[in-house]
Structure formats: C-alpha cells, structure tokens
Protein backbone atom coordinates (compact mmCIF):
# COMPACT_ATOMS: atom_id res chain seq x y z
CA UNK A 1 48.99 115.17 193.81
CA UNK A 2 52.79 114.22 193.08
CA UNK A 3 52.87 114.96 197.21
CA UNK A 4 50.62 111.92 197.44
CA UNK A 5 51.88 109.71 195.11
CA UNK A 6 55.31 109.87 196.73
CA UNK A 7 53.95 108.91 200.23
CA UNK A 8 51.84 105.88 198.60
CA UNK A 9 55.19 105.02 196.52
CA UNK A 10 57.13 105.35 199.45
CA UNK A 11 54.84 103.06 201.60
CA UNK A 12 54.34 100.29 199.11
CA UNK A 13 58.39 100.32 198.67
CA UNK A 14 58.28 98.36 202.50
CA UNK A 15 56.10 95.05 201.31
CA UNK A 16 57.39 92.08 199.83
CA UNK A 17 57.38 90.83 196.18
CA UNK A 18 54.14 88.28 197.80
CA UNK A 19 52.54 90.60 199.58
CA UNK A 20 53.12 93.07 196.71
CA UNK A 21 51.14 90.78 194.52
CA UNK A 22 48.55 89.85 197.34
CA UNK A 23 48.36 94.10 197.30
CA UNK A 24 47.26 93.91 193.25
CA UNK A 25 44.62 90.86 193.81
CA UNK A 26 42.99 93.38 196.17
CA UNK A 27 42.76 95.93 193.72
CA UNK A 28 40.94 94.29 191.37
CA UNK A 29 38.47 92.81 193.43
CA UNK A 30 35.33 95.39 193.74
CA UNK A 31 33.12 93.66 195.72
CA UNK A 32 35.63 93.31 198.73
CA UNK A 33 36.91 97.20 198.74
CA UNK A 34 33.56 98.56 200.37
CA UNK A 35 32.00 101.21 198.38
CA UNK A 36 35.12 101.37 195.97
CA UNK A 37 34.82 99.46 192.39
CA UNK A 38 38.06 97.86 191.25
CA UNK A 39 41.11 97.99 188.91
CA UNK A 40 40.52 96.13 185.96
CA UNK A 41 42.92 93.33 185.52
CA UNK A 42 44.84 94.22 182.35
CA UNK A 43 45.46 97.26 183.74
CA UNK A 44 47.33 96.33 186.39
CA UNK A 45 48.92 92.99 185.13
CA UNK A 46 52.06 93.91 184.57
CA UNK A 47 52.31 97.15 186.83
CA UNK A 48 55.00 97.70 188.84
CA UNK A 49 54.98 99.34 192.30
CA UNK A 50 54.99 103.17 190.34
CA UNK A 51 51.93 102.32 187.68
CA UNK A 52 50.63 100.84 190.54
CA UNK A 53 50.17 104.28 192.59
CA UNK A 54 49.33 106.12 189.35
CA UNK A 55 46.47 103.72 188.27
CA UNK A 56 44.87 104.43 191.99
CA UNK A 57 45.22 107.82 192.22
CA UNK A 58 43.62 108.15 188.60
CA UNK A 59 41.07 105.87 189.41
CA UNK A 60 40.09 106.97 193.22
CA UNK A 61 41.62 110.69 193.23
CA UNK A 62 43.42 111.78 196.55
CA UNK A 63 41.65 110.63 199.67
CA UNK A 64 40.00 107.80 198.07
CA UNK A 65 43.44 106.65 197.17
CA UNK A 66 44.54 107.17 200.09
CA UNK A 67 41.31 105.69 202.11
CA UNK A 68 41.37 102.08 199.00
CA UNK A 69 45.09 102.11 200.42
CA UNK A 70 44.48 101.61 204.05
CA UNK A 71 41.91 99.20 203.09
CA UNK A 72 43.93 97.11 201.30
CA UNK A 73 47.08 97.08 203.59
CA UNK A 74 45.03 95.97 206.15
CA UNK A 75 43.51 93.23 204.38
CA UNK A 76 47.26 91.77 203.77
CA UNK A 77 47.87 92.34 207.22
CA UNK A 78 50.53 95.19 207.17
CA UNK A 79 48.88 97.31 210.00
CA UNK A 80 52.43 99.05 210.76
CA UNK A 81 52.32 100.63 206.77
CA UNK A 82 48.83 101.65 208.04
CA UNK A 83 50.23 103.46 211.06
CA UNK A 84 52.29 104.97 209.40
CA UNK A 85 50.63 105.77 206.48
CA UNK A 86 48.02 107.82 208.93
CA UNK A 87 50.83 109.71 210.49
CA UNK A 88 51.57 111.44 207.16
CA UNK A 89 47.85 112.53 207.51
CA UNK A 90 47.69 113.32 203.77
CA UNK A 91 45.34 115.22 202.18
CA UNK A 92 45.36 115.97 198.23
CA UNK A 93 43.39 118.89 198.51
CA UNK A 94 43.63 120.89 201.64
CA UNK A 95 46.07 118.83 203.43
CA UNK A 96 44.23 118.21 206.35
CA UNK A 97 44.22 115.23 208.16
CA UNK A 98 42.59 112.58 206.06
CA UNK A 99 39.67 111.55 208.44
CA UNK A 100 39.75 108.29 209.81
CA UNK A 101 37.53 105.71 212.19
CA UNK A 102 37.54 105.61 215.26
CA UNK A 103 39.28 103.28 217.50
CA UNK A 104 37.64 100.43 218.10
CA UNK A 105 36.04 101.11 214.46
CA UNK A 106 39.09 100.60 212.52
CA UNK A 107 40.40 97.53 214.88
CA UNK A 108 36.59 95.75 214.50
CA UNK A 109 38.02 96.63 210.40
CA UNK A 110 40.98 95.26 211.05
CA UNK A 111 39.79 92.21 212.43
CA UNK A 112 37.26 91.73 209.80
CA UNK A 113 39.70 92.36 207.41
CA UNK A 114 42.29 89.46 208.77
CA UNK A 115 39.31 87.12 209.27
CA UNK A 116 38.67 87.78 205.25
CA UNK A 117 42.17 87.19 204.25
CA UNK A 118 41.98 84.13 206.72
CA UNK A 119 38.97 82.61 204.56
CA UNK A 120 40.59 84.11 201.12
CA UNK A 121 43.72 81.86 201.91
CA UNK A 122 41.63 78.72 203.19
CA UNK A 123 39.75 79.05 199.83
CA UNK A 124 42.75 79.34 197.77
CA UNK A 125 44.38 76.07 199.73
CA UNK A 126 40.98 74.42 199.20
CA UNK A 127 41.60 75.10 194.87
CA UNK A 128 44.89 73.92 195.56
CA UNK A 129 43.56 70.30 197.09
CA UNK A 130 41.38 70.07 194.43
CA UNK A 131 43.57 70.32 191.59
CA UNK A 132 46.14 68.52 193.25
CA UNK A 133 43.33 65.90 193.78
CA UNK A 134 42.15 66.59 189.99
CA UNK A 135 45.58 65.99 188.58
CA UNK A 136 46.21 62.59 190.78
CA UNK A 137 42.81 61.54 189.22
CA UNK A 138 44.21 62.11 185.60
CA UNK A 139 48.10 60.31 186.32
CA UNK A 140 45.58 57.65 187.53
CA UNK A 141 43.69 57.35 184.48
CA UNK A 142 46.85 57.36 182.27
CA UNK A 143 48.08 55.04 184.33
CA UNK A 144 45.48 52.25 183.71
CA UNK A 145 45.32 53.10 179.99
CA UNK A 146 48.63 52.31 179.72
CA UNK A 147 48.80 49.30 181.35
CA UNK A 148 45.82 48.26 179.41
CA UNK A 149 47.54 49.46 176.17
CA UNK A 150 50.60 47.71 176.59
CA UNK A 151 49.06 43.98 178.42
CA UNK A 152 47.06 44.31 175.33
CA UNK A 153 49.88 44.21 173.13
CA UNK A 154 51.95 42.00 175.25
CA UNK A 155 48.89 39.28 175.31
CA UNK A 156 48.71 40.02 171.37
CA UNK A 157 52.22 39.19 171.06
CA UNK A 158 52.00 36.01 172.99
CA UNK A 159 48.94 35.04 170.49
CA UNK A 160 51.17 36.03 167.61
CA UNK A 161 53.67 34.17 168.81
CA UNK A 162 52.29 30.82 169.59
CA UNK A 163 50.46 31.28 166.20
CA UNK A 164 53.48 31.18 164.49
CA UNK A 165 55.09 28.84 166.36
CA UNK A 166 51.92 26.24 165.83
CA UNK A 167 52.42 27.30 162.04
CA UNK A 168 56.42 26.03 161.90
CA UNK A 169 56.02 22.89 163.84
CA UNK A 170 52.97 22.15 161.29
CA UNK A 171 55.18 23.20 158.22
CA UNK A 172 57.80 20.62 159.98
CA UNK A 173 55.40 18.20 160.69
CA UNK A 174 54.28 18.37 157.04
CA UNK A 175 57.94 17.91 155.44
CA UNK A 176 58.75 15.03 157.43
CA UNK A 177 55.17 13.16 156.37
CA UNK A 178 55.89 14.32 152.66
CA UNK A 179 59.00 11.94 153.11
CA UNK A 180 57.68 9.41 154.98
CA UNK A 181 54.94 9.24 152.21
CA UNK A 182 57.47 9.12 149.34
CA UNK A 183 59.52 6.37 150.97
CA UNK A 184 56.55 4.57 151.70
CA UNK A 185 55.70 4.80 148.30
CA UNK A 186 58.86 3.73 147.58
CA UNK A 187 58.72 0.55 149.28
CA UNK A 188 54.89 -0.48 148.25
CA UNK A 189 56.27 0.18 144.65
CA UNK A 190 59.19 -2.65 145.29
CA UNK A 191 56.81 -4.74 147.39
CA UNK A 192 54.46 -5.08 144.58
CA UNK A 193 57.18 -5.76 142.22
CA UNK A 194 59.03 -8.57 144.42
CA UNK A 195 55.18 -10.03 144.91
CA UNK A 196 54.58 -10.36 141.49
CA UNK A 197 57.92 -11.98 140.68
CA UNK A 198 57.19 -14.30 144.00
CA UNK A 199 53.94 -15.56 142.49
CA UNK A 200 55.79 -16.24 138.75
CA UNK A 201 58.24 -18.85 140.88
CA UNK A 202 55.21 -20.52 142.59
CA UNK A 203 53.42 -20.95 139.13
CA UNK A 204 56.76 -22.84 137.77
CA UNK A 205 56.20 -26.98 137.86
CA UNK A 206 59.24 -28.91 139.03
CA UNK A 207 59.52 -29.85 135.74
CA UNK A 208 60.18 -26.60 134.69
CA UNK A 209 64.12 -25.96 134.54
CA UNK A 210 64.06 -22.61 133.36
CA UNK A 211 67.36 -21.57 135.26
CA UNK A 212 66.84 -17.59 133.61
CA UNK A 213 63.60 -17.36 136.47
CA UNK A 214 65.46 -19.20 139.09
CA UNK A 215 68.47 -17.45 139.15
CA UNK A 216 69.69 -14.30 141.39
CA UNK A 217 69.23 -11.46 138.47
CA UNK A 218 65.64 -12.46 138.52
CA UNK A 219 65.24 -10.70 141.50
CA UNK A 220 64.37 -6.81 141.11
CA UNK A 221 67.36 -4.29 141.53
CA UNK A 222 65.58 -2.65 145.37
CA UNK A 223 66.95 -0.03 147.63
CA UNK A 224 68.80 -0.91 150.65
CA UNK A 225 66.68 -0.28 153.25
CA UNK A 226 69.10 -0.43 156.23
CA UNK A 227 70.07 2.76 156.36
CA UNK A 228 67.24 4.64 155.80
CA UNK A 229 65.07 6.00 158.36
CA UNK A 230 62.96 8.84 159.48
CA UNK A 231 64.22 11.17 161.72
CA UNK A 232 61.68 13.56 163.82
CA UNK A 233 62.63 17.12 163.37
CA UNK A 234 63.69 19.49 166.58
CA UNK A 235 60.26 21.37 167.72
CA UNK A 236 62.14 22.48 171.19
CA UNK A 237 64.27 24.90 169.06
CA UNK A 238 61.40 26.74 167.16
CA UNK A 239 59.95 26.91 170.51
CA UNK A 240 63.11 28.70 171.71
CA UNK A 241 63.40 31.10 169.08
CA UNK A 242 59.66 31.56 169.33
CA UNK A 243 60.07 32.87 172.95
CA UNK A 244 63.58 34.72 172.17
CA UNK A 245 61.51 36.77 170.25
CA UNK A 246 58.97 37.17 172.53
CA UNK A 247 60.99 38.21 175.13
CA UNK A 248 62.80 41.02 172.84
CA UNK A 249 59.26 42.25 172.49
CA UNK A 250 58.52 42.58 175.72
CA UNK A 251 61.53 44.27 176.69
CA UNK A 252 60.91 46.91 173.90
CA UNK A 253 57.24 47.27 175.50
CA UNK A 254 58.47 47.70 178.70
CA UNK A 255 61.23 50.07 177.64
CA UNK A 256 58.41 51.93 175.41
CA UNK A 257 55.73 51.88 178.88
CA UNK A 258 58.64 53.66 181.14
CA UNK A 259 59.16 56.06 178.83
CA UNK A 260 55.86 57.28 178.31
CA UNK A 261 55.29 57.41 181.82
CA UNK A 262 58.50 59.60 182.19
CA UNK A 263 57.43 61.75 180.11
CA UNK A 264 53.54 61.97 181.48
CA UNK A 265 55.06 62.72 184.64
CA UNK A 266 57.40 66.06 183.43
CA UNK A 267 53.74 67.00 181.71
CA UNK A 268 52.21 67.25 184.65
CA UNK A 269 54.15 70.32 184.84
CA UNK A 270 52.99 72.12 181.71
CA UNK A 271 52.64 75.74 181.97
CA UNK A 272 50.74 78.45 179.70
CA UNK A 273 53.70 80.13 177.90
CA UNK A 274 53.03 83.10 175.48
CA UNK A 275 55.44 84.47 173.35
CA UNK A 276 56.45 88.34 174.43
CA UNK A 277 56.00 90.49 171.99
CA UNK A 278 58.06 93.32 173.44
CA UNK A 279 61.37 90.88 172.85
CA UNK A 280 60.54 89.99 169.10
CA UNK A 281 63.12 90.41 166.78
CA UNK A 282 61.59 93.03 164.27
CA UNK A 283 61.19 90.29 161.33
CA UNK A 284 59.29 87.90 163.38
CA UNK A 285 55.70 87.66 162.60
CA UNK A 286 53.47 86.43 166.28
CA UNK A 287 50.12 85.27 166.16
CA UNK A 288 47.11 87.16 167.72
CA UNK A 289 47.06 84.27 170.89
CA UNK A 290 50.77 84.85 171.10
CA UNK A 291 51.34 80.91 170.36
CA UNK A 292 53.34 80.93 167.09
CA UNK A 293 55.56 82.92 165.27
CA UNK A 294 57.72 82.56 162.01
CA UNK A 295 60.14 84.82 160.40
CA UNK A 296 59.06 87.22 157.79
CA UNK A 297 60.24 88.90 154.68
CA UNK A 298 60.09 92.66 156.03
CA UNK A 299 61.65 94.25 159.07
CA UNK A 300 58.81 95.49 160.96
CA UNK A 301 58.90 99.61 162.70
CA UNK A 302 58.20 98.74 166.59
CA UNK A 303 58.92 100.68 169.34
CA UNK A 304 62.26 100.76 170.99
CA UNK A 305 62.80 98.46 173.78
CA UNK A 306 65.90 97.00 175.61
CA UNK A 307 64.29 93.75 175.83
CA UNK A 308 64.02 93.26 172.08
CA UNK A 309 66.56 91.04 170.21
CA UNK A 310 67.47 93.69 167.68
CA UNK A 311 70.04 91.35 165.48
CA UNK A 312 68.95 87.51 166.11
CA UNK A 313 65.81 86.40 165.34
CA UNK A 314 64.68 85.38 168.61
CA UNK A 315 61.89 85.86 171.34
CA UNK A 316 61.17 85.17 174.30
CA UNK A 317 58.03 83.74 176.62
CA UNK A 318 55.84 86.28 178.38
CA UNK A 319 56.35 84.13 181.90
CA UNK A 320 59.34 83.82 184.10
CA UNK A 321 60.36 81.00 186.29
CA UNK A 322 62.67 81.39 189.28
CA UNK A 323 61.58 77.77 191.34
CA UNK A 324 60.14 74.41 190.90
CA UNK A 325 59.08 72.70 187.42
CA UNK A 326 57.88 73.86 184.34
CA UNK A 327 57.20 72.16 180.90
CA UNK A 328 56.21 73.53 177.45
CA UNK A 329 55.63 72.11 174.16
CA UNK A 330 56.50 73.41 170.49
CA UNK A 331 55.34 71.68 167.16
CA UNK A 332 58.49 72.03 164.78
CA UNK A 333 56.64 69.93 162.03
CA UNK A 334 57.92 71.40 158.59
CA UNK A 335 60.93 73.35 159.52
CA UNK A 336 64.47 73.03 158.64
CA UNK A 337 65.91 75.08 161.10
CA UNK A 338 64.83 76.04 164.70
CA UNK A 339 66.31 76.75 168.28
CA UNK A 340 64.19 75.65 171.42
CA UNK A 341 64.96 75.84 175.81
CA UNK A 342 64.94 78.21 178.25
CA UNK A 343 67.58 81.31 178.55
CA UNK A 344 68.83 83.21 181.71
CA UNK A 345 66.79 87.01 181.82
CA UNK A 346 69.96 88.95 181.92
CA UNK A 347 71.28 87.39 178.20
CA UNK A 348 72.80 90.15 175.76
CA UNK A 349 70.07 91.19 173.28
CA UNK A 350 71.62 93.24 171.13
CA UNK A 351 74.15 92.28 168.01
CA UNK A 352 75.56 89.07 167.37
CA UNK A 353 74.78 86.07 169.98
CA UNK A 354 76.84 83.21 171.60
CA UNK A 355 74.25 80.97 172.39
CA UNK A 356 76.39 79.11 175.01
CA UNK A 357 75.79 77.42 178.66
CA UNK A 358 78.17 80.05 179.90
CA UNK A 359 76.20 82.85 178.19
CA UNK A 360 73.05 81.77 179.34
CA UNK A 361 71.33 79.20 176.68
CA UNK A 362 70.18 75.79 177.83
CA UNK A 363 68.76 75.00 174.35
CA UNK A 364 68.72 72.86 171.16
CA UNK A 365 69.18 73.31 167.67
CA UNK A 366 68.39 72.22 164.07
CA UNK A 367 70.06 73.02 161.06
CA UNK A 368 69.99 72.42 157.46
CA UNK A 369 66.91 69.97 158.12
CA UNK A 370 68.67 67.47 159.96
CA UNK A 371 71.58 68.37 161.85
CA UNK A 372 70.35 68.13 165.35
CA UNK A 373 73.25 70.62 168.10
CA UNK A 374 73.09 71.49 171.49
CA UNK A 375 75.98 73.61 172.95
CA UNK A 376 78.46 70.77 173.58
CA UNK A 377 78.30 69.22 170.32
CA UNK A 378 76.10 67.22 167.38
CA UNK A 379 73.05 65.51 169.30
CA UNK A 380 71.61 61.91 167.83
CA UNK A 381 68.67 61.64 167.18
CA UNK A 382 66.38 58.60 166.32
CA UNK A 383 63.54 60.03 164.41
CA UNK A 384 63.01 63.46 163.32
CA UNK A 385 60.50 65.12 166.17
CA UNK A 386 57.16 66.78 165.01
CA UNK A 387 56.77 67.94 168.73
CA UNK A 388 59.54 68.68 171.62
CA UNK A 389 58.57 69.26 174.96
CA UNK A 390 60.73 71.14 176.97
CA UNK A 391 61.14 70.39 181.01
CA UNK A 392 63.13 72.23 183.82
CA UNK A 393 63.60 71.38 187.19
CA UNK A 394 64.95 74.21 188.51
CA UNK A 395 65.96 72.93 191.70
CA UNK A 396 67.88 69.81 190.35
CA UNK A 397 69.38 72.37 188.47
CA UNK A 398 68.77 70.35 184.77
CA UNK A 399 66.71 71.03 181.82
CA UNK A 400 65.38 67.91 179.17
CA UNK A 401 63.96 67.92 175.93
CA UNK A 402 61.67 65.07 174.27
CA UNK A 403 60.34 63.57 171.80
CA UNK A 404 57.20 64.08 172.69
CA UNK A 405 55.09 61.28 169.93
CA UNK A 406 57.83 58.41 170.70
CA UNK A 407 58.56 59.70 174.59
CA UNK A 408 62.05 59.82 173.87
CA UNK A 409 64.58 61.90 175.25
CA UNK A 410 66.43 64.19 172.50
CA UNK A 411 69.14 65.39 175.37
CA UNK A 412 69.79 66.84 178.65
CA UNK A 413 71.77 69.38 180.53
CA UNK A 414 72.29 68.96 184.27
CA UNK A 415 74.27 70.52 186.85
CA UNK A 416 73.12 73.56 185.48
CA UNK A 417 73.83 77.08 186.81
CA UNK A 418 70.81 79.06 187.83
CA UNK A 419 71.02 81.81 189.44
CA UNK A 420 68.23 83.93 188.37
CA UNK A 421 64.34 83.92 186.33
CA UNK A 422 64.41 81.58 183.48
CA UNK A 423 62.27 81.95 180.42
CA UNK A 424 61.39 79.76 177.47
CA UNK A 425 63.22 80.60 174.25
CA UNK A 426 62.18 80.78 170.44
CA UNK A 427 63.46 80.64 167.36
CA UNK A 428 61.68 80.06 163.91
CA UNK A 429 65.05 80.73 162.16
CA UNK A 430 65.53 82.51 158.83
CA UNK A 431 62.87 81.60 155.77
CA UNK A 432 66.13 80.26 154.16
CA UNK A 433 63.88 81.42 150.63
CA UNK A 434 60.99 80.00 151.71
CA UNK A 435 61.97 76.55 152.75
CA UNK A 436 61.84 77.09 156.84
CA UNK A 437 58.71 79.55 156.47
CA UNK A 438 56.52 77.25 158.45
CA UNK A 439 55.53 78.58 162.33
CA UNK A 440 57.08 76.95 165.38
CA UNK A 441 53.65 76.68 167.54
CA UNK A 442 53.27 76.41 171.10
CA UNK A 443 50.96 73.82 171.23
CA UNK A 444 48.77 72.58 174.06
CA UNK A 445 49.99 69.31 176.44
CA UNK A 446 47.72 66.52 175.26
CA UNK A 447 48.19 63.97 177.85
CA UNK A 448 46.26 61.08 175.94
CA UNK A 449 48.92 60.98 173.30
C-alpha cells in the first residue's frame, strides 16, 4: 500500500496548482466518476497533494485508487500522467498489471472525458456571465438610487433656499413699510395740526388784530421734511448669499455622491473572510461562524501550531489572496483599541511583533479610544468609524481603508510591496479590564447603506 501511494504521490507531484485543484473538484463529484461515489468536501478542503492520496486510497483501496485516478487525470486532460501512470502497472495486492480498456475503449473515454470537461468549463464561464451580468444589474440599481437620493436633496435644497430667501425679502419688505407707516403717521399728525391752525386764521374778521394768532410762533414747531426719505432695501444681496449657500451645498452633495460611489465600487469586491482558528492567539475567544472574536480572560490549551501567534493577540483570515481585488468589512463599534489590514503569509508569529510596512503589516490602529496610527504616523480622522472596510488591489500594489457609514477614506498605502499571499488581519486588542471587551465582527457588505 505505501508502494502505491508513492506512485500516486509521485504522479500528482507533475500537475499544476490549477489543475491540482481542477484534480480535487473531480473527487468530490460522484455522479461524474462512473461507478465510484465521491470525496466529501470537508474532507478534502484543505488537503494537500499527500492527504490527497491518503483520502483515495482509504476511500477506494488499491486498484480502485488507482482506476478513480486515471479517471480523473483524464478528465483534466493530463493523458501523459495517464501513460505513465499505466506503465508502473500497479497492483496493491498481487502486483499484476492493473487491467485496463482497450484501445479504442479508453480513447472513446478519453474523448468523452475532454468533451465533459469542455461542457464543465462552458458551464462555469456561463456562472461567470451571469454574475458578472447580476452584479452590473446591482451597480445599476445603486446607481439610480443615488442619483435619486441626492437630486432629491439638491431640489429640497433649492426649495429651502428660495423659501428662505422669499422669507428675508418679506422681513425687509416689512421693516421698510413699518417706517414708511410711522413717517406717514408722522406727517398726517402735523397735517392735521397745521389744518386746524389754518382754519382758526380764516375764522379771524379783519377787524380782528390779534397779532399773538398772526404771528410766526403761531405756526406748529414740524419736522423738516427735506431730508427725509425712504430708501428701498438691497434684495440682490440676500439673493446672493441665498445662492452662495446653495452652491456650498451642492458641492458638499456632490463631494458626498462621489464618495459613496467610490466606495460601492471597492464593494463590489467583497469577499467571504473567516477568521483561522489555527492562527489564534490562545486568549482569543472566535465565534462558532468564525466572524468575530474578542480577547478573553484565560489562556486557552490548543494544539501546537507554527501558524499560531503565540505572544500577540492576533489572527488571521482563513483565505489567501495572491491577485486581483478583495474587500472586507469589520464593525469596531464599542472598542477602544483594535488593529485592522492585510499582512504578508511569511510574518514572524512568535514573541514580540513589529507591525511595520517593512515587516509585513499594511494595517491601522486604535488606541486608548481615539488615537487613530498607521505605520507612518498619527492618522486624522473625522468621525469615529462604527464600520471599516478594508480594500486591496493587489496589482496597483495599494491597500485603503474606509469609513464605511460616511464613505470616507480613513488612509491609504500605495506603492506597496507584494510579493507573496496576502491575508486579512485581526486584532480585538487586550480587555484593558473590561473596557475593550466588545467583539470586532466581520460583518456582511450591505450595499444599500
């Protein structure tokens, strides 16, 4: 049996890391392997290429091992392993030769089998489409929501605007009448007066030589009217300051609209991260679903493992990312100290830690419940975040983290040096008594936020 498992070991050593994995999807598929039932998925999710030839031998015993192995190689196309694989002619029991088809048998397989993998990868590039298709659909919809959102609050601002701007001219309009009304007032008061001393002169006979009416002091003391005068009040200023302010509100809106849609389009990105047990500081406590974790009071007994931060209290994600984009989000809500990013796979896990860029560590930090750090240096930040999302472009070389209720970026590093699989990075922190006991969570992207 050990015999057998070195030739399958040996022959599996010659595929790929894709075709490798192409090799596993086979496995567990039991209505393609003809007569054979499969591997059951969590058995062989995280094998490698050695639990991968145990699990088959266990589960098929020599030649069906052997026969499943053929099989599957030629499904993913590597007919020279087959050849070769035959020329061993290996037999767990009696070493015979293992007994095969016949010619045009095994090529009529062979065909069949590339004509299945031919429809297998069509079908796969069909759920690609769709979701491709499925996710242009959603952008779309987000999209029009927020233009509706924000022309809705533009067009209320206008409203509010013009309101207020009808309001001041009216309260203008309404202090200029007052004094129109109280001069007017004013001069009906003197009018009447200089009337009624007019019609006391026109009642006096020529006779009459009362010189007290007819001289000057009879005559009422009166304003001098020359000067005064109403002047209109400016309405073309209100109306300027009026749309001054308008225009500051749009250019928040606008600034507030291109953020959001910044950060809709890094979410369209979002991967399923779980936390990885088997790096988990022995104090950190994980959830069941693997989507939160805090830092306990006792140092938990678990298994030895050179993964395992066995000093910091840190952990890692289960998934590892060596290409394109990938975005994750953690609810922080409640904690007064916390470290969030992504981490190189070959960072020192034992003993103290220099979480620096040179090390290793594109992440952020909090301390003391609001001192905000990155590796350079302090970081500003706005608002305190309930949620950051985390985004990497690993091609562009550059990682981001935001803010994800306002859509604001917290900070950046670019120009960054990767060089090998990245994976997202955790820290709850110490309880610090009790005050930083709450969870970071790894929560789900809600696009409609």
């Amino acid at each position: 049996m050990a015999k057998l498992s070195e030739e399958l070991w040996n022959t599996l050593m010659g595929l790929t890391e894709d075709e490798f994995k192409k090799f596993k999807w086979f496995l567990k598929q039991g209505d393609i392997l003809e007569g054979f039932p499969g591997i059951p998925v969590a058995r062989l999710e995280k094998a490698d290429m050695l639990d991968t030839v145990d699990l088959m031998v266990q589960k098929y015993q020599g030649p069906g091992a052997v026969t499943v192995f053929l099989m599957v190689l030629e499904k993913i196309s590597r007919n020279d392993l087959v050849d070769s694989l035959r020329k061993t002619q290996i037999d767990t029991h009696s070493h015979h030769t293992v007994p095969f088809k016949r010619d045009h048998e095994r090529k009529k397989a062979e065909l069949g089998a590339k004509m299945k993998l031919m429809i297998q990868e069509r079908q796969m590039k069909i759920d690609e489409i769709r979701h491709s298709a499925k996710l242009s659909s959603k952008s779309a919809d987000r999209h029009i929501a927020d233009s509706e959102r924000v022309f809705k609050v533009l067009l209320q601002s206008v409203e509010r605007s013009q309101a207020n701007l009808i309001e001041a001219i009216n309260e203008k309009q309404k202090t200029t009448q007052k004094q129109a009304d109280k001069l007017i007032q004013e001069l009906e008061h003197e009018i009447s007066e200089l009337t009624k001393r007019s019609n006391n002169i026109d009642q006096l006979s020529q006779t009459d030589n009362d010189t007290g009416l007819l001289s000057k002091n009879y005559i009422p003391t009166t304003k001098n009217w020359t000067e005064v005068t109403i002047h209109p009040p400016s309405y073309g200023a209100s109306v300027g300051v009026a749309l001054n302010r308008l225009e500051e509100e749009f250019s928040t809106e606008k600034k507030k609209l291109i953020a959001k849609a910044k950060l809709h389009r890094v979410q369209e990105s979002a991967k399923d991260v779980t936390l990885d047990p088997d790096t988990a500081n022995p104090f950190l406590i994980l959830s069941h679903n693997g989507k939160q974790v805090y830092c306990g009071d006792v140092k938990q007994t678990l298994p030895e493992n050179p993964k395992r931060f066995n000093a910091a209290i840190n952990v890692l994600g289960e998934q590892s990312f060596s290409s394109g984009r990938f975005y994750f989000e953690v609810q922080v809500t409640g904690k007064t100290s916390w470290d969030l990013g992504v981490v190189k796979e070959s960072i020192q896990r034992n003993g103290s830690i220099n979480a620096s860029l040179k090390n290793g560590y594109w992440t952020i930090s909090l301390r003391e419940g609001d001192k905000y750090k990155a590796s350079l240096g302090d970081v500003n930040v706005k608002y305190p975040p309930k949620k950051v999302g985390v985004f990497v472009d690993y091609e562009k070389s550059s990682v981001s983290f935001h803010d994800v209720d306002s859509a604001d970026i917290i900070h950046s590093f670019s120009n960054c040096s990767f060089t090998e699989k990245l994976y997202p990075f955790f820290s709850p922190g110490s309880r610090h008594g009790g005050k930083n006991s709450a969870p970071l969570i790894i929560s789900p992207v809600n696009y409609a936020d």
